[in-house]
PDB file of N, CA and C in Angstrom:
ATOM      1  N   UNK A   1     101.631  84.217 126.684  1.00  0.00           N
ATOM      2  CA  UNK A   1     102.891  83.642 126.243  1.00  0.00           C
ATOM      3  C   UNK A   1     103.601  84.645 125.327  1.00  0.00           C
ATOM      4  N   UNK A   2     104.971  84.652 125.195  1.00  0.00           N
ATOM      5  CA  UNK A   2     105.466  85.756 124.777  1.00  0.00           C
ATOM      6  C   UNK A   2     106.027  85.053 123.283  1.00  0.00           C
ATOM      7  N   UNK A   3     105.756  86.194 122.104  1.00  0.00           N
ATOM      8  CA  UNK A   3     106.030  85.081 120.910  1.00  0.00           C
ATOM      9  C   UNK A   3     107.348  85.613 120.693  1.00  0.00           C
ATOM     10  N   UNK A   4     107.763  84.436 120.361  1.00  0.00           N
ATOM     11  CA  UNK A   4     109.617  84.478 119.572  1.00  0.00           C
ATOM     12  C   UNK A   4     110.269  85.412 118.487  1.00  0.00           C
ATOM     13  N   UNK A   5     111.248  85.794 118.923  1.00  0.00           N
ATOM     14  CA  UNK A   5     112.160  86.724 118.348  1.00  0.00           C
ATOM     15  C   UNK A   5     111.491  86.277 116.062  1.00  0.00           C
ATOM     16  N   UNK A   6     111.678  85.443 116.208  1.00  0.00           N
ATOM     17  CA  UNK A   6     111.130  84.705 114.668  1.00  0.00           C
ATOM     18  C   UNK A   6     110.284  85.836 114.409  1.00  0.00           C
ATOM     19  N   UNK A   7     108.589  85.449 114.567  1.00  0.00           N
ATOM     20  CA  UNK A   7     107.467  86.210 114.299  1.00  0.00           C
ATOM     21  C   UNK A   7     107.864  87.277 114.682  1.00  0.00           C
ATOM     22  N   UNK A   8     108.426  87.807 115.630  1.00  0.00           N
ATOM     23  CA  UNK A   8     108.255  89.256 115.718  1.00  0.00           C
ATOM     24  C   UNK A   8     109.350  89.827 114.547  1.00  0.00           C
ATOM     25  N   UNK A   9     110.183  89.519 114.537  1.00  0.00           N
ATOM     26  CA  UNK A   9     111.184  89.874 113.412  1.00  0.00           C
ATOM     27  C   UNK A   9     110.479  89.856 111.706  1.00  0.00           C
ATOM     28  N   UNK A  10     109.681  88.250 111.696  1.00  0.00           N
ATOM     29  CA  UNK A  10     108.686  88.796 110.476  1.00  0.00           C
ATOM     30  C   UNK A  10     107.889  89.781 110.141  1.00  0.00           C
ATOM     31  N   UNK A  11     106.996  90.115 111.367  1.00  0.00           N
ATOM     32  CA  UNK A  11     105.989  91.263 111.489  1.00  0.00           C
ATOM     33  C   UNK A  11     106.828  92.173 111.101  1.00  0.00           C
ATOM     34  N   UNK A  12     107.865  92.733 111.288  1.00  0.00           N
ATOM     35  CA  UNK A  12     108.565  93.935 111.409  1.00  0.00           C
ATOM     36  C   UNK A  12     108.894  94.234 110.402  1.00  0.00           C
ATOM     37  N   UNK A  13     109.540  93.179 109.751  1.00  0.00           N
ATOM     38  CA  UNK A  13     110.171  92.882 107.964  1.00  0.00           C
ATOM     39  C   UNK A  13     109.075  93.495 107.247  1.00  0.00           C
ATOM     40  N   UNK A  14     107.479  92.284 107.479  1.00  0.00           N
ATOM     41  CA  UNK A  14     106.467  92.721 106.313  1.00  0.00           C
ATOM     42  C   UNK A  14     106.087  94.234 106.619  1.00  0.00           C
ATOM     43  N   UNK A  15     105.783  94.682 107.838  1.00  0.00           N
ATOM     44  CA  UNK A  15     105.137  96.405 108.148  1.00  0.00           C
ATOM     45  C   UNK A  15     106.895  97.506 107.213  1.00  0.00           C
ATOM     46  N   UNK A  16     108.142  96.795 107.025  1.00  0.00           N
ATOM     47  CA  UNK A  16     108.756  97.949 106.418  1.00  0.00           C
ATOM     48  C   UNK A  16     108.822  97.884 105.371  1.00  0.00           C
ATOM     49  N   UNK A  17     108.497  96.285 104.807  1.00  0.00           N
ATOM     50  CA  UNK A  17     107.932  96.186 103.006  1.00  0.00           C
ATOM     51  C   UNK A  17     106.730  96.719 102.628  1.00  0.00           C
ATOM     52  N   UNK A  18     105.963  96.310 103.613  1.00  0.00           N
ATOM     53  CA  UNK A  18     104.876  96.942 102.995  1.00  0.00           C
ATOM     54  C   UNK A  18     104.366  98.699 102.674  1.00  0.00           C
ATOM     55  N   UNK A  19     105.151  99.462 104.125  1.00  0.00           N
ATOM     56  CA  UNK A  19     105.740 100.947 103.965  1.00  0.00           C
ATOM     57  C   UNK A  19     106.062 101.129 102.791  1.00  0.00           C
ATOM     58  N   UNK A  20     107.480 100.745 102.512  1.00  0.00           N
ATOM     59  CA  UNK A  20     108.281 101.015 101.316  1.00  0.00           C
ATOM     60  C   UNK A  20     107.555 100.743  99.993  1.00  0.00           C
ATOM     61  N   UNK A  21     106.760  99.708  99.726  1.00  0.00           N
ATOM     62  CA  UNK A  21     105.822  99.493  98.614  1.00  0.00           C
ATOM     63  C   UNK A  21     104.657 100.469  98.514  1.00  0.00           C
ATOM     64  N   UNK A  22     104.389 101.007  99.294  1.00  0.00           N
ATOM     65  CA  UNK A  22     103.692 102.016  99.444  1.00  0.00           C
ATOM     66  C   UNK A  22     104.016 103.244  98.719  1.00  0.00           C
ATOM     67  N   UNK A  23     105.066 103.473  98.934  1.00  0.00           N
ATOM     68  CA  UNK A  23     105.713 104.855  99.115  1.00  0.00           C
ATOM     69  C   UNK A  23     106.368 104.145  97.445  1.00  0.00           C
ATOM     70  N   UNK A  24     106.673 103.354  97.006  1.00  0.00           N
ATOM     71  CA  UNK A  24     107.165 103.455  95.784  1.00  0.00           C
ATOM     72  C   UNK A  24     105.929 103.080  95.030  1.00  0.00           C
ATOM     73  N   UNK A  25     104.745 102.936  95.143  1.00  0.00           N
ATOM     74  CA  UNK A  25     103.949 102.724  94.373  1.00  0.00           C
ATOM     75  C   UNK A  25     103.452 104.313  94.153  1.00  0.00           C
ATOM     76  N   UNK A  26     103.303 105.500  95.412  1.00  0.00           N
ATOM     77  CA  UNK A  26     102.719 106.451  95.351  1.00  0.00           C
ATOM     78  C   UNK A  26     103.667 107.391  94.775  1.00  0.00           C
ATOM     79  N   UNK A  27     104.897 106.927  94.860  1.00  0.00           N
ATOM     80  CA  UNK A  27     105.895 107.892  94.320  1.00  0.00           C
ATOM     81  C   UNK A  27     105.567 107.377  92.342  1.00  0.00           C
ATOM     82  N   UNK A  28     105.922 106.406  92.078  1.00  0.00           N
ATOM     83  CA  UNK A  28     105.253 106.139  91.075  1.00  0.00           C
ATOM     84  C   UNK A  28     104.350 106.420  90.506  1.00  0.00           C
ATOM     85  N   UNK A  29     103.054 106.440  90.730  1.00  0.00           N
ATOM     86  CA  UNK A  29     101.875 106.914  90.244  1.00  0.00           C
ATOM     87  C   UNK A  29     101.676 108.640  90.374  1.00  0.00           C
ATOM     88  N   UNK A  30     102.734 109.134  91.095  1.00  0.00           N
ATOM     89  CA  UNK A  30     102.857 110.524  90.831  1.00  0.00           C
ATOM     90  C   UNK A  30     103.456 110.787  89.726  1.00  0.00           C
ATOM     91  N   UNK A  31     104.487 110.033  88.927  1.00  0.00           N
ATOM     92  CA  UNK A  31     105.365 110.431  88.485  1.00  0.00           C
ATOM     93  C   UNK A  31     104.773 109.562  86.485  1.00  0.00           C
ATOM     94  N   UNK A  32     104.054 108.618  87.424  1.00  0.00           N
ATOM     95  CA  UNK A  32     103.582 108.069  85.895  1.00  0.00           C
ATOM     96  C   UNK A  32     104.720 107.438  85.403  1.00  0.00           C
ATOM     97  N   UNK A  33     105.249 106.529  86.473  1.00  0.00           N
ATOM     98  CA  UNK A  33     106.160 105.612  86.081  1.00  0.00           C
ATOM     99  C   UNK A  33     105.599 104.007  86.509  1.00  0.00           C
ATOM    100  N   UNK A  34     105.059 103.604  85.586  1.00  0.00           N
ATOM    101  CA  UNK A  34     104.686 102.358  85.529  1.00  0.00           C
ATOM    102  C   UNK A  34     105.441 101.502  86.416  1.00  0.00           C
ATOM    103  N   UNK A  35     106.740 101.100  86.256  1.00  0.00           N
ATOM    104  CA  UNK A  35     107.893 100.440  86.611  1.00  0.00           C
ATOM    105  C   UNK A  35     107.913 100.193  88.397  1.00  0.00           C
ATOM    106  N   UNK A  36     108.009 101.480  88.853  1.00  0.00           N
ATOM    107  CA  UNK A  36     108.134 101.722  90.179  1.00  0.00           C
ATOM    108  C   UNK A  36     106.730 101.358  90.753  1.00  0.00           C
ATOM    109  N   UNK A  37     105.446 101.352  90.196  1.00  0.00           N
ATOM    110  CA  UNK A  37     104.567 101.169  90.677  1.00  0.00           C
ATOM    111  C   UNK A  37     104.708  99.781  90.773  1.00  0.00           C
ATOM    112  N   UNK A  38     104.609  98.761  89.969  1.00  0.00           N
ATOM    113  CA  UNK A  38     104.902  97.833  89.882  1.00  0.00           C
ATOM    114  C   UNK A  38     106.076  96.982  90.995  1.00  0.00           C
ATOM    115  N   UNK A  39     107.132  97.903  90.883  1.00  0.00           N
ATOM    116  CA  UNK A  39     108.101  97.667  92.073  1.00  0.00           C
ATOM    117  C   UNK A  39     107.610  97.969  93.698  1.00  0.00           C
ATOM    118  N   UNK A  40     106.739  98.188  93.590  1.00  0.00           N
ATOM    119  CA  UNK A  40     105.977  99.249  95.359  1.00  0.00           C
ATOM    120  C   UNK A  40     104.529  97.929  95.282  1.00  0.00           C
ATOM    121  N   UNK A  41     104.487  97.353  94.093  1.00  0.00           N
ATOM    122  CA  UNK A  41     102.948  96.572  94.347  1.00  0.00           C
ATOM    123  C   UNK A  41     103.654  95.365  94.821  1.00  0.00           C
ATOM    124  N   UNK A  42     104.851  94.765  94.366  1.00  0.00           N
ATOM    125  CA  UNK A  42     105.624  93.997  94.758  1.00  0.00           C
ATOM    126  C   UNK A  42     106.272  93.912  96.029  1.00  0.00           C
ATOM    127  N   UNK A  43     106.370  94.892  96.370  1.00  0.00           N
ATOM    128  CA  UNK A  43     107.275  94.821  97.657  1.00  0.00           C
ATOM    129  C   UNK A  43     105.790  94.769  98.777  1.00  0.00           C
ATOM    130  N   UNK A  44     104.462  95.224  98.102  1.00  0.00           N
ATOM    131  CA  UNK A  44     103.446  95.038  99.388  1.00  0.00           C
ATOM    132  C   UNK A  44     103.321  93.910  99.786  1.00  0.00           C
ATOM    133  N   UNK A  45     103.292  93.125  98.288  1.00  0.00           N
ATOM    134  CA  UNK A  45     102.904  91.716  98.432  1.00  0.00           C
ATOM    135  C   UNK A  45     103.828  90.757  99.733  1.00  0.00           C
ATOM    136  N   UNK A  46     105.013  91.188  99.043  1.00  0.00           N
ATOM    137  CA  UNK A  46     106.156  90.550  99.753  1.00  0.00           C
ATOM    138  C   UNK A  46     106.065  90.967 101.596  1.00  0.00           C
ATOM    139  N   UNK A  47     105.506  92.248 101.946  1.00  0.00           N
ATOM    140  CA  UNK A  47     105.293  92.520 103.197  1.00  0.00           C
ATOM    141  C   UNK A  47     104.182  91.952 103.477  1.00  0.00           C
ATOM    142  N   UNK A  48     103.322  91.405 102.764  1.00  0.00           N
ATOM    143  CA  UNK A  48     102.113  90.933 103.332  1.00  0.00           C
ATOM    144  C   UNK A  48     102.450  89.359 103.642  1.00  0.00           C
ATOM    145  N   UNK A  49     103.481  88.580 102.895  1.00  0.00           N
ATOM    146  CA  UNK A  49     103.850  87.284 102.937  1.00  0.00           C
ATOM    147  C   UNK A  49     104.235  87.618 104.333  1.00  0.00           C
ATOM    148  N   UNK A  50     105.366  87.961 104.299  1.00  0.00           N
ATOM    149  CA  UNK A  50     106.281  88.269 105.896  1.00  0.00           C
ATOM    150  C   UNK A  50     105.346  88.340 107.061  1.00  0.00           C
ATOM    151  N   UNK A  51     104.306  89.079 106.896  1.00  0.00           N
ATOM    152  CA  UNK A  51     103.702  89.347 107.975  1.00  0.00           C
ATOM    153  C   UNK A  51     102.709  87.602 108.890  1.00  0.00           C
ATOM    154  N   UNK A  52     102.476  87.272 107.236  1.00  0.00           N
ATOM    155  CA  UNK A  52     101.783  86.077 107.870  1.00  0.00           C
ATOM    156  C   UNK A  52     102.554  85.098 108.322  1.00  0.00           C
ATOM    157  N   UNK A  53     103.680  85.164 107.416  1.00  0.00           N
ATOM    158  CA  UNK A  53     104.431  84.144 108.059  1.00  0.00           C
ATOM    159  C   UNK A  53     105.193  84.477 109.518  1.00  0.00           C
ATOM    160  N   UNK A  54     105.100  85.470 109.739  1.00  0.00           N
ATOM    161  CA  UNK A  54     105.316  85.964 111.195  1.00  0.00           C
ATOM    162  C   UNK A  54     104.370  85.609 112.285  1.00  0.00           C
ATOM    163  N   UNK A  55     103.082  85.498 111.885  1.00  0.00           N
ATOM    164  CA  UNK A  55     101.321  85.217 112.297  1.00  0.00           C
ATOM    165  C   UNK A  55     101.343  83.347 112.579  1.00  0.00           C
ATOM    166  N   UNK A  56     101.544  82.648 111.543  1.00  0.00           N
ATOM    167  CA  UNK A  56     101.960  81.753 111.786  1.00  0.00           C
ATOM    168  C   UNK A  56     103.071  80.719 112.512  1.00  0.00           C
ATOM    169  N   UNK A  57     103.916  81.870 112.516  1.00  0.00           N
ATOM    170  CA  UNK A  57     105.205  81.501 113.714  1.00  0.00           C
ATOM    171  C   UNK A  57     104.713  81.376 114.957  1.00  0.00           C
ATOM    172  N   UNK A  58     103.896  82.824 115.001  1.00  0.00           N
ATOM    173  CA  UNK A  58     103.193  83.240 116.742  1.00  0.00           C
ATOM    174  C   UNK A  58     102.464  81.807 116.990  1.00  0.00           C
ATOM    175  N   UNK A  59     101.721  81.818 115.629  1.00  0.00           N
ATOM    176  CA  UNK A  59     100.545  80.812 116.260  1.00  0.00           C
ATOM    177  C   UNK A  59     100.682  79.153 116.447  1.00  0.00           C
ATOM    178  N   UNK A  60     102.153  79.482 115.943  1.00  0.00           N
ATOM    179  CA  UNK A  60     102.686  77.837 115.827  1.00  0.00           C
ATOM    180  C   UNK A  60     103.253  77.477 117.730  1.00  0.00           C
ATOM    181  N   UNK A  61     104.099  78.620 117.886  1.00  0.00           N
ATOM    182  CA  UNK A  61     104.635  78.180 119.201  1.00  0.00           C
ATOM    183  C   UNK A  61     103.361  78.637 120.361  1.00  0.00           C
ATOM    184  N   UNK A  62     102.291  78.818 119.797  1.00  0.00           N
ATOM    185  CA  UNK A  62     101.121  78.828 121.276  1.00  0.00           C
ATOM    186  C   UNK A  62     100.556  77.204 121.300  1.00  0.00           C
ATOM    187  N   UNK A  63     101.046  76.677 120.220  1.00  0.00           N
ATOM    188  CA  UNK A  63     100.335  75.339 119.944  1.00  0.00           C
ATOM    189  C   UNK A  63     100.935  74.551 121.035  1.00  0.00           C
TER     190      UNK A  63
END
């Protein structure tokens, strides 16, 4: 079954938050800026929400 524009659009959201949190956490901790790390641990989180709730979309319309 093919899952809906929804979940796939979540998945996509959380994999470029979670990138970007990445990359501002590592840019951060290079730089020894607390702030940005903090801002990059946040934005993982937030890609990790997205993703499930993308997971749960899939798994809602196989129901």
């Amino acid at each position: 079954m093919a899952e809906n524009k929804q979940s796939l659009g979540d998945k996509v959201k959380g994999a470029v938050s979670k990138a970007k949190g990445e990359a501002k956490d590592q840019i951060g901790n290079a730089k020894n800026d607390k702030g940005m790390q903090a801002d990059g641990k946040k934005d993982k989180a937030k890609g990790s929400l997205q993703d499930t709730a993308g997971k749960l979309k899939e798994n809602s319309d196989r129901r």
